[in-house]
N, C-alpha and C. Protein backbone atom coordinates (compact mmCIF):
# COMPACT_ATOMS: atom_id res chain seq x y z
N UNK A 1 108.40 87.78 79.89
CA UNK A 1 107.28 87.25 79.13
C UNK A 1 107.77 86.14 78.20
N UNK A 2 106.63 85.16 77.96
CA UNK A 2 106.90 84.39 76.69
C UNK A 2 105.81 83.58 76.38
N UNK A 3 105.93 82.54 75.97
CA UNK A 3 104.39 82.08 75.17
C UNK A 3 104.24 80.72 74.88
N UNK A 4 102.68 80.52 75.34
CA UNK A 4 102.57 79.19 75.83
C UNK A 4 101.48 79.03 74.22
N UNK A 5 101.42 77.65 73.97
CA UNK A 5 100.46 77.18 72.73
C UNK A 5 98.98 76.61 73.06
N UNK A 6 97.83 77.17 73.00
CA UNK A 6 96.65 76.54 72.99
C UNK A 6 96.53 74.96 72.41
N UNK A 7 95.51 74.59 72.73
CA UNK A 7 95.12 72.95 72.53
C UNK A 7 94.95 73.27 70.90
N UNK A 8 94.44 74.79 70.23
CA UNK A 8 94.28 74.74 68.92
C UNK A 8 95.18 75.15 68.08
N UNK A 9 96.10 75.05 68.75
CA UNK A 9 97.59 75.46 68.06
C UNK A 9 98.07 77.38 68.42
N UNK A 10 96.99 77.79 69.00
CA UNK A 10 97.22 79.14 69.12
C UNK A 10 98.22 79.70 69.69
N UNK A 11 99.27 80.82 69.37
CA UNK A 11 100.25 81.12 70.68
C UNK A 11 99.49 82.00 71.22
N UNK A 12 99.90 82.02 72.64
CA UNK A 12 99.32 83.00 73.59
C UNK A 12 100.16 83.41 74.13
N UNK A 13 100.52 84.63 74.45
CA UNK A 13 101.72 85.57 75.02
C UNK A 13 100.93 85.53 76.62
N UNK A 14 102.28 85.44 77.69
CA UNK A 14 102.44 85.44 78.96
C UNK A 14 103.33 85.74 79.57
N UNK A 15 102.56 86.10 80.92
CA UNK A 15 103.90 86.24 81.85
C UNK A 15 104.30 85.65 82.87
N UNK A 16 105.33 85.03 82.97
CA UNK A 16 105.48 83.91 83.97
C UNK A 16 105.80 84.66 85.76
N UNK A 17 104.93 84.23 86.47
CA UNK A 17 105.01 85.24 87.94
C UNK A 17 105.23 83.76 88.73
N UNK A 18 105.80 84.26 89.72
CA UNK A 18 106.38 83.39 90.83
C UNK A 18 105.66 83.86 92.35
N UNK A 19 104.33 83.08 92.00
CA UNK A 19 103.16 83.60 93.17
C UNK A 19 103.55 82.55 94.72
N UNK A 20 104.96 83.16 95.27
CA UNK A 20 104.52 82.03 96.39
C UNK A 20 106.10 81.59 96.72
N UNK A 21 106.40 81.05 97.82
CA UNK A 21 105.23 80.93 98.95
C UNK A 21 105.36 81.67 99.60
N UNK A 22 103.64 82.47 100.28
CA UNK A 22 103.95 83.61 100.77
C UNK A 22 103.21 83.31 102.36
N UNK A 23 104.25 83.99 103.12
CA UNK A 23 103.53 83.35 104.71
C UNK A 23 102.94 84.34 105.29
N UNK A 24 101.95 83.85 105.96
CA UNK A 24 101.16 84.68 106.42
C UNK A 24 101.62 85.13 108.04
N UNK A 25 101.76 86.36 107.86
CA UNK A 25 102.59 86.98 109.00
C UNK A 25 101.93 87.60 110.34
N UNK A 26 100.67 87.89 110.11
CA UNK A 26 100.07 88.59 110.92
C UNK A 26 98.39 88.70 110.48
N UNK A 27 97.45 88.57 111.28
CA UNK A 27 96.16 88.30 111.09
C UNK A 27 95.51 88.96 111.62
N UNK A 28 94.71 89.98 111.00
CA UNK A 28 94.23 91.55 111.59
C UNK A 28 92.73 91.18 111.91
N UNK A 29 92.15 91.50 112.96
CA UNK A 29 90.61 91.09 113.19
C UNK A 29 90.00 91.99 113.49
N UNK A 30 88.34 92.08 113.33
CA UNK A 30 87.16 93.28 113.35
C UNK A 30 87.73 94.01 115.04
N UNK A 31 87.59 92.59 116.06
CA UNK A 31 87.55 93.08 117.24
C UNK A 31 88.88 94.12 117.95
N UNK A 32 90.66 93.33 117.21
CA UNK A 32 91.28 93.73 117.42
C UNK A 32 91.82 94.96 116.95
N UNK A 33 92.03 95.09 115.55
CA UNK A 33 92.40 96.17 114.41
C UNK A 33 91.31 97.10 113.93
N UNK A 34 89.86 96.26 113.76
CA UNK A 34 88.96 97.43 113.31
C UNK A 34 88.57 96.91 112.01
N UNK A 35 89.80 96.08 111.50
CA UNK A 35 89.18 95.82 109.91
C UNK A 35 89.81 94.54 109.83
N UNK A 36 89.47 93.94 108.95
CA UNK A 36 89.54 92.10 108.81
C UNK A 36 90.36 92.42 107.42
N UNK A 37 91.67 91.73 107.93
CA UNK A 37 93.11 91.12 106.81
C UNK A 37 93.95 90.31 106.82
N UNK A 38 94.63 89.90 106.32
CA UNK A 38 95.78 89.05 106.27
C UNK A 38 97.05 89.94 105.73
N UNK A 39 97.95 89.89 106.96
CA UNK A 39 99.68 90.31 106.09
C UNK A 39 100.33 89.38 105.77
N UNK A 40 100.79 89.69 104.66
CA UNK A 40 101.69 88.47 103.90
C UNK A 40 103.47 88.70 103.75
N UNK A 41 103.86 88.04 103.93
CA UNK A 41 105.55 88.07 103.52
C UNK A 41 105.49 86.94 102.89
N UNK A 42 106.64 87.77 101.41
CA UNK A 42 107.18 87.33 100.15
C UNK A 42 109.08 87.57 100.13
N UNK A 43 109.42 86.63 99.88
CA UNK A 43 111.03 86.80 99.38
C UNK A 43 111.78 86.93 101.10
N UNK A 44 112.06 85.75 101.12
CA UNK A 44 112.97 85.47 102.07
C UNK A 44 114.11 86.04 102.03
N UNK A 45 114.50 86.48 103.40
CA UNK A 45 116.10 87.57 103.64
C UNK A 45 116.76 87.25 104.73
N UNK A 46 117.77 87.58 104.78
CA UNK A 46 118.68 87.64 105.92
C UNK A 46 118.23 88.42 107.05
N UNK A 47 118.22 87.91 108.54
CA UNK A 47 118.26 88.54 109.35
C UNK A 47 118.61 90.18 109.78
N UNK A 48 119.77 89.97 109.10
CA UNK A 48 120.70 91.22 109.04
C UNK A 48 120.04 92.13 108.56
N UNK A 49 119.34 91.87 107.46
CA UNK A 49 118.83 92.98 107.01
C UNK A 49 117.15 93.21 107.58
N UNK A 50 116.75 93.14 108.47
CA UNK A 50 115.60 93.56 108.88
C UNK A 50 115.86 94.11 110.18
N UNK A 51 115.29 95.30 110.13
CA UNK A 51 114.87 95.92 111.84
C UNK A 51 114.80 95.00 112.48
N UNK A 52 114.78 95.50 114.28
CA UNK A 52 114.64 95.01 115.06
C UNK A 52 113.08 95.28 115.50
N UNK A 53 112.73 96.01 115.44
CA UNK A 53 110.93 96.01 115.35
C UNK A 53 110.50 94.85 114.20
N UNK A 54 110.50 94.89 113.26
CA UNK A 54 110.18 93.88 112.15
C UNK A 54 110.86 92.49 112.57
N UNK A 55 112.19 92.32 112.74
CA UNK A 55 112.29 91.02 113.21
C UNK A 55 111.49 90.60 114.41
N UNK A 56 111.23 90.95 115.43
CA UNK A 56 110.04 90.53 116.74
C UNK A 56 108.57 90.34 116.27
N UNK A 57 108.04 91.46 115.04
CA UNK A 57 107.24 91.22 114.27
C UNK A 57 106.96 89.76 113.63
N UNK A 58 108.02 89.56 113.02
CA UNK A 58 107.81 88.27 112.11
C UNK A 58 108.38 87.31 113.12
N UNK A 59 108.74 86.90 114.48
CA UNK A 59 109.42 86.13 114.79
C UNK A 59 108.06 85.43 115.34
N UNK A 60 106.45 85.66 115.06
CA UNK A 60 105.19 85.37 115.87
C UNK A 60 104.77 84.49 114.60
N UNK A 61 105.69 84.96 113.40
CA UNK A 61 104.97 83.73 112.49
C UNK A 61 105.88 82.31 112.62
N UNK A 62 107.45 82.48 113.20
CA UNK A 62 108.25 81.64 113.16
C UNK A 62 108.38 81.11 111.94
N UNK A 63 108.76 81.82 110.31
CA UNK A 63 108.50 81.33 109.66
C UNK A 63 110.32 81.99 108.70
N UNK A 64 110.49 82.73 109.55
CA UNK A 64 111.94 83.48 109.00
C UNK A 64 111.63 84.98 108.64
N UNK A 65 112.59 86.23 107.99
CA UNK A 65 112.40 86.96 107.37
C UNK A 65 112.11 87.33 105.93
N UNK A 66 111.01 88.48 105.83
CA UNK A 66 110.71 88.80 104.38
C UNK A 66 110.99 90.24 104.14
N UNK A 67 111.28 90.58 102.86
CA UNK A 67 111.63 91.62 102.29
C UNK A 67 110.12 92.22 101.90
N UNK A 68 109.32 91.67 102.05
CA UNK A 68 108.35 92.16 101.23
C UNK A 68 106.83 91.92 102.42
N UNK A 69 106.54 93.39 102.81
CA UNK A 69 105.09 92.77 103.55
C UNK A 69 103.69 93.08 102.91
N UNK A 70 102.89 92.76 102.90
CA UNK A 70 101.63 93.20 102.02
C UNK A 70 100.38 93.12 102.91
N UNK A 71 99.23 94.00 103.00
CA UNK A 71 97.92 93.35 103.54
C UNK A 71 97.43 92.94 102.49
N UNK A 72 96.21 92.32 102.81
CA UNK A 72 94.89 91.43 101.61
C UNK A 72 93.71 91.14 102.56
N UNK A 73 92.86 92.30 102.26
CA UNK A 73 91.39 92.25 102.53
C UNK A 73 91.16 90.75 102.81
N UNK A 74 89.97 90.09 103.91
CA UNK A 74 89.50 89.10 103.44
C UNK A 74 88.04 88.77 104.56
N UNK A 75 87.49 88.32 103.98
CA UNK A 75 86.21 88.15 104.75
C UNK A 75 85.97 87.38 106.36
N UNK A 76 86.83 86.49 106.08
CA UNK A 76 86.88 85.06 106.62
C UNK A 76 88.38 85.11 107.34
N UNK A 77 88.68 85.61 108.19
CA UNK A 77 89.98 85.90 108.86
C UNK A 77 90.47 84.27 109.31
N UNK A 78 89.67 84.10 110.09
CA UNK A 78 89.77 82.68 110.81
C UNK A 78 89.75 81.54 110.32
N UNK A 79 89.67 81.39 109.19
CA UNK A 79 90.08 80.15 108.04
C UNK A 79 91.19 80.48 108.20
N UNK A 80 92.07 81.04 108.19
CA UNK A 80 93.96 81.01 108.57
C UNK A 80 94.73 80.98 109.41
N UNK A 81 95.41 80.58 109.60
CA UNK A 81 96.56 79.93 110.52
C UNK A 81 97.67 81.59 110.57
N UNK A 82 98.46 81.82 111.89
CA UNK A 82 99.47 82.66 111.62
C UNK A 82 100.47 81.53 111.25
N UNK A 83 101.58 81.94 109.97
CA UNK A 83 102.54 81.21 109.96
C UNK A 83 102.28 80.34 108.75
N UNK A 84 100.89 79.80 108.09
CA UNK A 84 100.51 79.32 106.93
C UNK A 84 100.38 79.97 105.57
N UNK A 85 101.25 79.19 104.91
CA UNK A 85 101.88 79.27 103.47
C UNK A 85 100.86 79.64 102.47
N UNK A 86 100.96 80.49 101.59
CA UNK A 86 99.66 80.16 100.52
C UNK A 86 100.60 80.74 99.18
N UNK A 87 100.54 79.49 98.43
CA UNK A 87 100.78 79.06 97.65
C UNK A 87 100.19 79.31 96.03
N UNK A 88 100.75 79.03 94.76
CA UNK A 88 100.33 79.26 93.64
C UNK A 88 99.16 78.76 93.61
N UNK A 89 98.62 77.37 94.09
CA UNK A 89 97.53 76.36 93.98
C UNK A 89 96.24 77.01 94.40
N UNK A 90 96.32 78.24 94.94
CA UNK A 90 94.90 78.96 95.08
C UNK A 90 94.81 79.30 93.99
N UNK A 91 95.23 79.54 92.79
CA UNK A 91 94.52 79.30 91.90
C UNK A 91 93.98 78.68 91.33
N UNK A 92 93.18 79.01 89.81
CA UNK A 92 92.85 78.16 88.75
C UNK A 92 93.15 78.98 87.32
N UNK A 93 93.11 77.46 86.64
CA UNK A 93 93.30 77.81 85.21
C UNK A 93 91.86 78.31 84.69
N UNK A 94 92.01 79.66 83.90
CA UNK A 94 90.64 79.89 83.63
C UNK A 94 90.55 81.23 84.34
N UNK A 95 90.92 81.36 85.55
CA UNK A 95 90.31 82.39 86.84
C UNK A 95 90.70 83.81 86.42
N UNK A 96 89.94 84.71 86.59
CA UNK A 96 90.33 86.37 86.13
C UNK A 96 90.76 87.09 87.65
N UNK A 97 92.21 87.60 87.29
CA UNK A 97 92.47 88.28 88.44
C UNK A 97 92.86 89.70 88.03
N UNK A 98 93.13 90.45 88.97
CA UNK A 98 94.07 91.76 88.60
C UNK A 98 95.40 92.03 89.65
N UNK A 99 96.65 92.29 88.97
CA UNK A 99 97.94 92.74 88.95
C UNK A 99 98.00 93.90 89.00
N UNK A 100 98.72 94.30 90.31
CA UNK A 100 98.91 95.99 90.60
C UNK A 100 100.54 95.54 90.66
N UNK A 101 101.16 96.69 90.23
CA UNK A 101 102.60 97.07 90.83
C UNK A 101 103.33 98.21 90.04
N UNK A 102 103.74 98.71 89.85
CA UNK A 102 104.90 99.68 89.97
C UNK A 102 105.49 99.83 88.23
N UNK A 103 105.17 100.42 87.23
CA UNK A 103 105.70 100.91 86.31
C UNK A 103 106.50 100.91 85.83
N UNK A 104 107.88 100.72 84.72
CA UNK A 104 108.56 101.43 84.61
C UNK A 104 109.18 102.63 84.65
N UNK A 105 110.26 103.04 85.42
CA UNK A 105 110.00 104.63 85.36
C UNK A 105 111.40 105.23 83.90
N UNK A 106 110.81 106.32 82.95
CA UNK A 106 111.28 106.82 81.90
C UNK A 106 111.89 107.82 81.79
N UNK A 107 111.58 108.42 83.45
CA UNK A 107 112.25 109.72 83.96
C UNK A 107 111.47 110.66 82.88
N UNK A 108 112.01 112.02 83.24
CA UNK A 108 111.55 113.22 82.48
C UNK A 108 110.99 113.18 81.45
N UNK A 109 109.55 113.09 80.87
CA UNK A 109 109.81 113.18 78.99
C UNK A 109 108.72 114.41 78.79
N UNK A 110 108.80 114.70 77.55
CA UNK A 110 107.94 115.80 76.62
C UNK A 110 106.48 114.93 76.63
N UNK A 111 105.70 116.03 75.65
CA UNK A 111 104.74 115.75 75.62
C UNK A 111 104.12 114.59 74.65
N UNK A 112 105.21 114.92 74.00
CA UNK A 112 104.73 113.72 72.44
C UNK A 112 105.36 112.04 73.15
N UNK A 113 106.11 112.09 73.53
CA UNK A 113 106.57 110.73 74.52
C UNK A 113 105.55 110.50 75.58
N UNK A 114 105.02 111.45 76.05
CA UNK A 114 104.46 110.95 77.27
C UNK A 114 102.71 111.11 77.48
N UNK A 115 102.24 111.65 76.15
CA UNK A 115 101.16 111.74 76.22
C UNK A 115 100.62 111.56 74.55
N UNK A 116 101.58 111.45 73.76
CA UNK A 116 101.07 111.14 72.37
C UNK A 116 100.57 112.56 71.57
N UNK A 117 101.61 113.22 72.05
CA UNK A 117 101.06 114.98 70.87
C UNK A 117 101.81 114.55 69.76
N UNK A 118 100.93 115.15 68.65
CA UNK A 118 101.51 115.59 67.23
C UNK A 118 102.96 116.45 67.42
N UNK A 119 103.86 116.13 66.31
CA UNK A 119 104.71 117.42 66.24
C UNK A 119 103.91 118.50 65.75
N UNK A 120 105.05 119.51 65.66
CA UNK A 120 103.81 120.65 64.72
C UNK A 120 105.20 120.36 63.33
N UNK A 121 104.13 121.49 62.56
CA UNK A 121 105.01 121.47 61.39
C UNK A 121 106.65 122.08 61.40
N UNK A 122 107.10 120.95 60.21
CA UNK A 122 108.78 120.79 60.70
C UNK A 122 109.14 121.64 59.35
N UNK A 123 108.45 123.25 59.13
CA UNK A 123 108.86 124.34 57.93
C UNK A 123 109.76 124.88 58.50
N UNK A 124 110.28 125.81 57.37
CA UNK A 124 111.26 127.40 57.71
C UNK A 124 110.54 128.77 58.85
N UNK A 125 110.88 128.68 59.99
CA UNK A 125 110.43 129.54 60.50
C UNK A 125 109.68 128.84 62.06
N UNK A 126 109.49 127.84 61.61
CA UNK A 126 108.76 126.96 63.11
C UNK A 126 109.11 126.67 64.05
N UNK A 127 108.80 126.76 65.33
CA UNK A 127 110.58 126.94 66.43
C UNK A 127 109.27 125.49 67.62
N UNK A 128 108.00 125.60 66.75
CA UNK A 128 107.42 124.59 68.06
C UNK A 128 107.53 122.69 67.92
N UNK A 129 108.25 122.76 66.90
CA UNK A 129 108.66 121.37 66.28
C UNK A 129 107.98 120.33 67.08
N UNK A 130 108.31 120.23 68.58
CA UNK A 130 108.32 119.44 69.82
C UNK A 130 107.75 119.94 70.96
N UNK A 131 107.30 121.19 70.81
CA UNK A 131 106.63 121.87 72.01
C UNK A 131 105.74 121.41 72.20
N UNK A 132 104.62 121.82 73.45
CA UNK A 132 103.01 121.57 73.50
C UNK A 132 101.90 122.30 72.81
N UNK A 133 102.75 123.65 72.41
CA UNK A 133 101.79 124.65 72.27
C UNK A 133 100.89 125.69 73.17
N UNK A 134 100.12 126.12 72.61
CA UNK A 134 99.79 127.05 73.75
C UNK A 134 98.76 126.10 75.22
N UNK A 135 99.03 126.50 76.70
CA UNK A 135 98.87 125.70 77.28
C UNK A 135 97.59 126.40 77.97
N UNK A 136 97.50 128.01 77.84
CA UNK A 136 96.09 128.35 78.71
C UNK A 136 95.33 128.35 77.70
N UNK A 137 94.63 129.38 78.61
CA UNK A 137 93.05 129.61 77.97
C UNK A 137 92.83 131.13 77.10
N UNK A 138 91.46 131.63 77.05
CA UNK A 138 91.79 133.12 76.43
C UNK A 138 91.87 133.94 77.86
N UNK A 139 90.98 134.72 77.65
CA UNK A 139 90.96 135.79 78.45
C UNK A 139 90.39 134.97 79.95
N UNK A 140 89.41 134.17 79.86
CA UNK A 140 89.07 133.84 80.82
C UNK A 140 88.51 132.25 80.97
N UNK A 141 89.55 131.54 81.59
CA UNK A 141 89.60 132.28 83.03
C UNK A 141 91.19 132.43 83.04
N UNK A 142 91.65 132.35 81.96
CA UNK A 142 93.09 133.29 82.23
C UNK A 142 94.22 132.57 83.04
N UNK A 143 94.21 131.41 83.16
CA UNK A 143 95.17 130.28 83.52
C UNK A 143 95.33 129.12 82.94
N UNK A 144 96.33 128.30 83.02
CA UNK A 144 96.27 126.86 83.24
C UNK A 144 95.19 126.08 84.07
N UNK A 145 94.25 124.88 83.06
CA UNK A 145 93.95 124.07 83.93
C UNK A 145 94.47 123.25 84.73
N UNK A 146 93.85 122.63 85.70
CA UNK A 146 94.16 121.51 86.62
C UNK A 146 94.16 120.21 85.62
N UNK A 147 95.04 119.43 85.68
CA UNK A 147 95.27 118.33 84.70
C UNK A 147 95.29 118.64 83.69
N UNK A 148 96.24 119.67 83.05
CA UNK A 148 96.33 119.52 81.52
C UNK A 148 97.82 119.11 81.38
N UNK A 149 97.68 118.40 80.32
CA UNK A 149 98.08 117.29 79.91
C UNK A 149 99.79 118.29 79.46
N UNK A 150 101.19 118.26 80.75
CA UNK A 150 102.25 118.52 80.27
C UNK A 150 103.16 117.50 80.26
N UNK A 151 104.58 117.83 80.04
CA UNK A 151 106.17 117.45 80.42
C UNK A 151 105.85 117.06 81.56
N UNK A 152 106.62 115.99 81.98
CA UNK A 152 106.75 115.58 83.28
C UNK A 152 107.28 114.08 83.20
N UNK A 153 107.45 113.24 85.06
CA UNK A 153 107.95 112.41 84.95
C UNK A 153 107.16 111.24 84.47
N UNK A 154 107.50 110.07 83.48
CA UNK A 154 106.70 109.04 83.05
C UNK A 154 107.10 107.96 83.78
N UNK A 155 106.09 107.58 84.31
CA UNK A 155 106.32 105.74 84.20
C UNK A 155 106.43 106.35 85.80
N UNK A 156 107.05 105.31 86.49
CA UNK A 156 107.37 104.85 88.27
C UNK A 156 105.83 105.10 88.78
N UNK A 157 104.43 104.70 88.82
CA UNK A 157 103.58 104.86 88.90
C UNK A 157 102.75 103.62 89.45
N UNK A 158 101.89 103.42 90.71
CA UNK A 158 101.42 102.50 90.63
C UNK A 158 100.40 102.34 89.83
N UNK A 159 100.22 100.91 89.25
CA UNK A 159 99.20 100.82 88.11
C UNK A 159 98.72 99.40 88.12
N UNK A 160 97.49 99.33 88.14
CA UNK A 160 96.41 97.86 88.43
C UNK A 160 96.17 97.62 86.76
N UNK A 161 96.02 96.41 86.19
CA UNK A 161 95.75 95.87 85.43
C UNK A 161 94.53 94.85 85.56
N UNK A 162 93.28 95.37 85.20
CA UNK A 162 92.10 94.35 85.61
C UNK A 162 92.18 93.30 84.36
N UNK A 163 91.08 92.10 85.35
CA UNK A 163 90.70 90.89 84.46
C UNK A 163 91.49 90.26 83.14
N UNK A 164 92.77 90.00 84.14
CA UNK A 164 93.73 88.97 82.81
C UNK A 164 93.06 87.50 83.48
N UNK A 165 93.74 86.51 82.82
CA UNK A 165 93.32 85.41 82.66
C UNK A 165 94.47 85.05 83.34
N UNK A 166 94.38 83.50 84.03
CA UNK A 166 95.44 83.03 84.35
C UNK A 166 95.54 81.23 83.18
N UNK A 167 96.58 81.46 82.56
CA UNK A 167 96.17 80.33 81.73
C UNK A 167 97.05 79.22 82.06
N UNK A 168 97.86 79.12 82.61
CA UNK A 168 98.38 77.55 83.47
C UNK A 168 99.11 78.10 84.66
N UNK A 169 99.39 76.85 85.87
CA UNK A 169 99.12 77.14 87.21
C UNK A 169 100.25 76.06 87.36
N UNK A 170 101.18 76.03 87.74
CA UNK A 170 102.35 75.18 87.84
C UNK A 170 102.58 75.12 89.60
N UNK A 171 102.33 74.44 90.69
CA UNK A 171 102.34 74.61 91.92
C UNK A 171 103.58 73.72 92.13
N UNK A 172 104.27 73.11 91.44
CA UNK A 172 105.69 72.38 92.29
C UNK A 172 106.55 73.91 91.96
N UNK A 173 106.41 74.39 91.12
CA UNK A 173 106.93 75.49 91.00
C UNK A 173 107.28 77.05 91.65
N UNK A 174 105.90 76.80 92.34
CA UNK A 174 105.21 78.21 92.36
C UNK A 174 104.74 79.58 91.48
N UNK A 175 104.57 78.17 90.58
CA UNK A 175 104.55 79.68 88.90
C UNK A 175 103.25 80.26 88.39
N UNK A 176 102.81 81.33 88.33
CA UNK A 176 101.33 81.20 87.45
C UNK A 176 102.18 81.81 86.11
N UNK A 177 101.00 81.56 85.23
CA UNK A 177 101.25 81.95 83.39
C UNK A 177 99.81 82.81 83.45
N UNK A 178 100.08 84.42 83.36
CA UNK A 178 99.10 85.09 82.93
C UNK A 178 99.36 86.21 81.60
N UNK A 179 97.54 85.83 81.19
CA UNK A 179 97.66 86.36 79.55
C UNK A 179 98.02 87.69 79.65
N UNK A 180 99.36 87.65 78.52
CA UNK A 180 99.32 89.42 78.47
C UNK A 180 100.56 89.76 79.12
N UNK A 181 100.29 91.04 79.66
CA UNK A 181 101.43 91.86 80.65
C UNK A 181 101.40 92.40 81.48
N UNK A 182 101.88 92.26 82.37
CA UNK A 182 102.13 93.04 84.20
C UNK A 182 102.55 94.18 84.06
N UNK A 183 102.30 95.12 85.33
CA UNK A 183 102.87 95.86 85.08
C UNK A 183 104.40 96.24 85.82
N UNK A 184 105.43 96.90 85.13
CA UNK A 184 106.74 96.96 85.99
C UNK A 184 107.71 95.75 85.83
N UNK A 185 108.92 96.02 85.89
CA UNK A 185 110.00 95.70 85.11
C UNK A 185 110.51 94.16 85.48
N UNK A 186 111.39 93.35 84.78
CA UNK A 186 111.49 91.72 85.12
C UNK A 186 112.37 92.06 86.43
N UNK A 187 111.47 90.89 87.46
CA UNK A 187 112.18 90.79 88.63
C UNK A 187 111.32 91.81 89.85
N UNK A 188 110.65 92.25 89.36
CA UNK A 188 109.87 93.64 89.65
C UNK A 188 108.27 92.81 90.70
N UNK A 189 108.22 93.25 91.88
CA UNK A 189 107.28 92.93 92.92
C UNK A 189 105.85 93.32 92.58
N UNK A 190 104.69 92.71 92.17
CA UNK A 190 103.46 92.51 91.93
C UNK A 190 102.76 92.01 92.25
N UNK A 191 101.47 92.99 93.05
CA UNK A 191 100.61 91.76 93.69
C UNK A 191 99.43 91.41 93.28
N UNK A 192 98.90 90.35 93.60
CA UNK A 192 97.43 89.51 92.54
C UNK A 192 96.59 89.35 93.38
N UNK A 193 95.41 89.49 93.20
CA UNK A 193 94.20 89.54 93.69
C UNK A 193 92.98 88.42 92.85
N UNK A 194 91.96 88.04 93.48
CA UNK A 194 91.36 87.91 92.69
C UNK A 194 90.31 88.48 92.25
N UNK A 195 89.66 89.05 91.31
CA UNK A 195 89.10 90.14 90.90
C UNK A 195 87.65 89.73 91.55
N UNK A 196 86.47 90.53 91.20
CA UNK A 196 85.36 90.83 91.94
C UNK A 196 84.54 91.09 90.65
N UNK A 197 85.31 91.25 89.48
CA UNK A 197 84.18 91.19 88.73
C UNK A 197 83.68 89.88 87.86
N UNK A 198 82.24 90.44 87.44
CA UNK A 198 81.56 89.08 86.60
C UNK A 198 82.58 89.03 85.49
């Protein structure tokens, strides 16, 4: 992250993503697949490291190997080329999208880390300092609920972030600047959409 200045002097915190160029690998149709998409490959790799099913795969885009394959819904299949690039420049400045990807993961934590409990009181005699407390019910129905809120692992989670802004669009680059924060760690694979809502 870092931060770009408004025309009114404002800072605005961002995150700089490297949307591109991503080739389009494979083109799924109503008649053939059943459902209308586009697969995309991101982050160019060595031969070596891809299957031999996946290399014959991508060898129909003639475009090299990717580490990274993705589908993306789309209405209009046939506006695309197999093998054509799409680039930061589908965007705009202004445009609201949403960012899905992958969490930090925090491994194991308690409840007060991972869900925001109170301690209890830290007197002579108090042994629940950090505990949850009591976790059922009374008599009935005499268990644990479904989703109550324990210990467990935090973070490594997929997680969508709706309607950020994209506030500059750098295409010699391949860079977008969006307001705010992604989710999942620097260097970390995220994919953008453009949102659907008003």
């Amino acid at each position: 992250m870092t931060r770009v200045f408004a025309e009114d002097g404002r800072s605005v915190p961002v995150t700089v993503v490297q949307a591109g160029p991503c080739v389009i690998t494979q083109i799924k149709t109503q008649q053939r697949d059943g459902y209308q998409a586009l697969q995309v490959g991101f982050g160019a790799c060595r031969e070596q490291r891809v299957t031999r099913p996946l290399k014959g795969h991508m060898d129909k885009a003639g475009k090299g190997y990717f580490r990274v394959l993705k589908e993306f819904p789309t209405d209009d299949p046939g506006a695309y080329e197999l093998g054509q690039e799409i680039r930061a420049d589908e965007f705009e400045v202004g445009e609201r999208i949403d960012v899905s990807g992958v969490t930090k993961g925090k491994g194991f934590a308690g409840t007060i880390k991972r869900w925001g409990f109170q301690r209890g009181p830290v007197t002579h005699g108090c042994k629940n300092i950090r505990e949850p407390g009591s976790t059922g019910c009374a008599t009935y129905p005499g268990r644990v609920i479904k989703g109550k809120k324990m210990p467990g692992q935090k973070g490594n989670r997929n997680k969508t972030v709706l309607n950020l802004t994209v506030v500059d669009v750098r295409p010699e680059d391949n860079l977008l600047l969006i307001k705010g924060a992604v989710p999942g760690a620097d260097n970390g694979i995220v994919f953008i959409r453009k949102t659907n809502r008003a």
